[in-house]
Protein backbone atom coordinates (compact mmCIF):
# COMPACT_ATOMS: atom_id res chain seq x y z
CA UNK A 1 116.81 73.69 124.26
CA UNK A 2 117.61 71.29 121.05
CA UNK A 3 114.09 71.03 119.67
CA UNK A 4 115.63 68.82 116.73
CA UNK A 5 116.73 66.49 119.49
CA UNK A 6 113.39 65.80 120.98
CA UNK A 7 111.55 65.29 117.97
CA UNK A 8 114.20 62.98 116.73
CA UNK A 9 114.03 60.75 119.96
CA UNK A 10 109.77 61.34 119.64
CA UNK A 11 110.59 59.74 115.99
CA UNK A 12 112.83 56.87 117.14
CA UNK A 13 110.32 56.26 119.17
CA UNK A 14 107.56 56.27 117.54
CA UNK A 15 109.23 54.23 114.55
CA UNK A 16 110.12 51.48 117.42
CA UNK A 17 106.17 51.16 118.24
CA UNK A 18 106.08 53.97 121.25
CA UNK A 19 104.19 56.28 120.45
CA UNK A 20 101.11 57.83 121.97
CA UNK A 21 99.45 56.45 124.46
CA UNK A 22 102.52 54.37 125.73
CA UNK A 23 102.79 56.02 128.75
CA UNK A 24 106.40 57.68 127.68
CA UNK A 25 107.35 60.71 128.26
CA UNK A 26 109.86 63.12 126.35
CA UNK A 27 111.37 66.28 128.18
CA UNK A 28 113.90 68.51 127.48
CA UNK A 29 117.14 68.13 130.08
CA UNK A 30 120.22 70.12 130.19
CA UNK A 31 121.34 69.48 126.43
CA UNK A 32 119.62 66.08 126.43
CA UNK A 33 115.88 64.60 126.48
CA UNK A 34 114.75 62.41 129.10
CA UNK A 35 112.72 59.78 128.42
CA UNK A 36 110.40 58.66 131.02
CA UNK A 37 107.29 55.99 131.73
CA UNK A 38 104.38 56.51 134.08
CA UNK A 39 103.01 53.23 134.55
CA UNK A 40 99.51 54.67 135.82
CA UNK A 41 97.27 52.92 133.57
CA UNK A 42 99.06 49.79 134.76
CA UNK A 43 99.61 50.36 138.20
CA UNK A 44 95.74 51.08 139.29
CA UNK A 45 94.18 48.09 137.56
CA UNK A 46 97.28 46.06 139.74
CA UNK A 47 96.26 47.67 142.47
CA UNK A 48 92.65 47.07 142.25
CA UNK A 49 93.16 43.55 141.86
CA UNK A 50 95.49 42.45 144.33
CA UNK A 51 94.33 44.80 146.87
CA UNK A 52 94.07 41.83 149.77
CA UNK A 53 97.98 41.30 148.84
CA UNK A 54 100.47 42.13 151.30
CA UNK A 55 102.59 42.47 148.67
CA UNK A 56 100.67 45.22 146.72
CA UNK A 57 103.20 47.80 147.06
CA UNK A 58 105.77 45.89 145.60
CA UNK A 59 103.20 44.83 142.04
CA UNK A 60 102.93 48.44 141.91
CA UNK A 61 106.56 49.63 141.20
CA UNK A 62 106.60 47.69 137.97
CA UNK A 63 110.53 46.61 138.85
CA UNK A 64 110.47 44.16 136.69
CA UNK A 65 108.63 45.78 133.54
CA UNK A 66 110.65 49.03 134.18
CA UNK A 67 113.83 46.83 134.03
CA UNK A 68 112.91 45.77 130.49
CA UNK A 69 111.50 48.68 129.28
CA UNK A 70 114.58 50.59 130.14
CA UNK A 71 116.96 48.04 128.60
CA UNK A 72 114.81 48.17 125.45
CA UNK A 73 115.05 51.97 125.42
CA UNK A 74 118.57 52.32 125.51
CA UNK A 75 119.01 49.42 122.55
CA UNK A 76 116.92 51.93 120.49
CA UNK A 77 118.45 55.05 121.34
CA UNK A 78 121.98 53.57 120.60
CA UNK A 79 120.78 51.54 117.37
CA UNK A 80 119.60 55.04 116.32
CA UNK A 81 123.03 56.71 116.91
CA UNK A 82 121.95 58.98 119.93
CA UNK A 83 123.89 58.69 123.30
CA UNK A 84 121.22 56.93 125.92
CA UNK A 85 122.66 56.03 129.56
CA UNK A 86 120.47 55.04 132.57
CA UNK A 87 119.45 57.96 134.84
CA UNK A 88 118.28 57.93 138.93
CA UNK A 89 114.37 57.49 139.32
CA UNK A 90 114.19 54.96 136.05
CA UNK A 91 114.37 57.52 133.27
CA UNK A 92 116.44 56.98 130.12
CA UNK A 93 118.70 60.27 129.11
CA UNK A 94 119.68 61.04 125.86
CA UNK A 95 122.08 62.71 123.88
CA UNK A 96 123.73 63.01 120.52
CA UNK A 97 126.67 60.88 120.09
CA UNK A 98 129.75 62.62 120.99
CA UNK A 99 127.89 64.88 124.01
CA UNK A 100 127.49 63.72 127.25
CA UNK A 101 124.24 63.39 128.95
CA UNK A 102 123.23 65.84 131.69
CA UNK A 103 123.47 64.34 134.74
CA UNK A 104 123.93 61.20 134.09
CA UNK A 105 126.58 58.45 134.52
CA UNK A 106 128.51 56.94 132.42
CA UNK A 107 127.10 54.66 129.43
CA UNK A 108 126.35 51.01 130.03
């Protein structure tokens, strides 16, 4: 587990406004972190409101927000020096520079 890791990508994070309350997440993977967001404090209100919409379901994933979010992530990561590359289920995985991330693909 690199400790130094995660509380370096908690710092980048924090330093690029996400810090608590965000909705991120930061968990050890493999030799990497993974860097997630759990839009619950968004999706319910969405919900709520649009509850008559056939289209609820689709409000609710966030696609579009999650897009953004994750391209803003990786700018960060890599404008910090670590190794970020998009991961299945939305997540951001990170790495220093020069190891690759668990599980993921290659980087964008």
């Amino acid at each position: 587990m690199d400790v130094p890791l995660v509380r370096e990508v908690q710092s980048v994070l924090a330093r690029a406004g996400y810090g608590p309350g965000s909705g991120l997440t930061v968990e050890v993977h493999g030799d990497g972190v993974r860097v997630g967001w759990h839009a619950d404090a968004l999706v319910r209100p969405t919900i709520a409101a649009h509850a008559d919409d056939p289209e609820v379901a689709g409000l609710a994933r966030m696609d579009g927000i999650r897009a953004v979010l994750d391209r803003a992530l990786l700018s960060v990561f890599r404008e910090a020096g670590l190794l970020a590359v998009h991961a299945p289920g939305g997540e951001v995985l990170v790495t220093r520079a020069g190891r690759p991330a668990p599980d993921g693909p290659a980087p964008v």
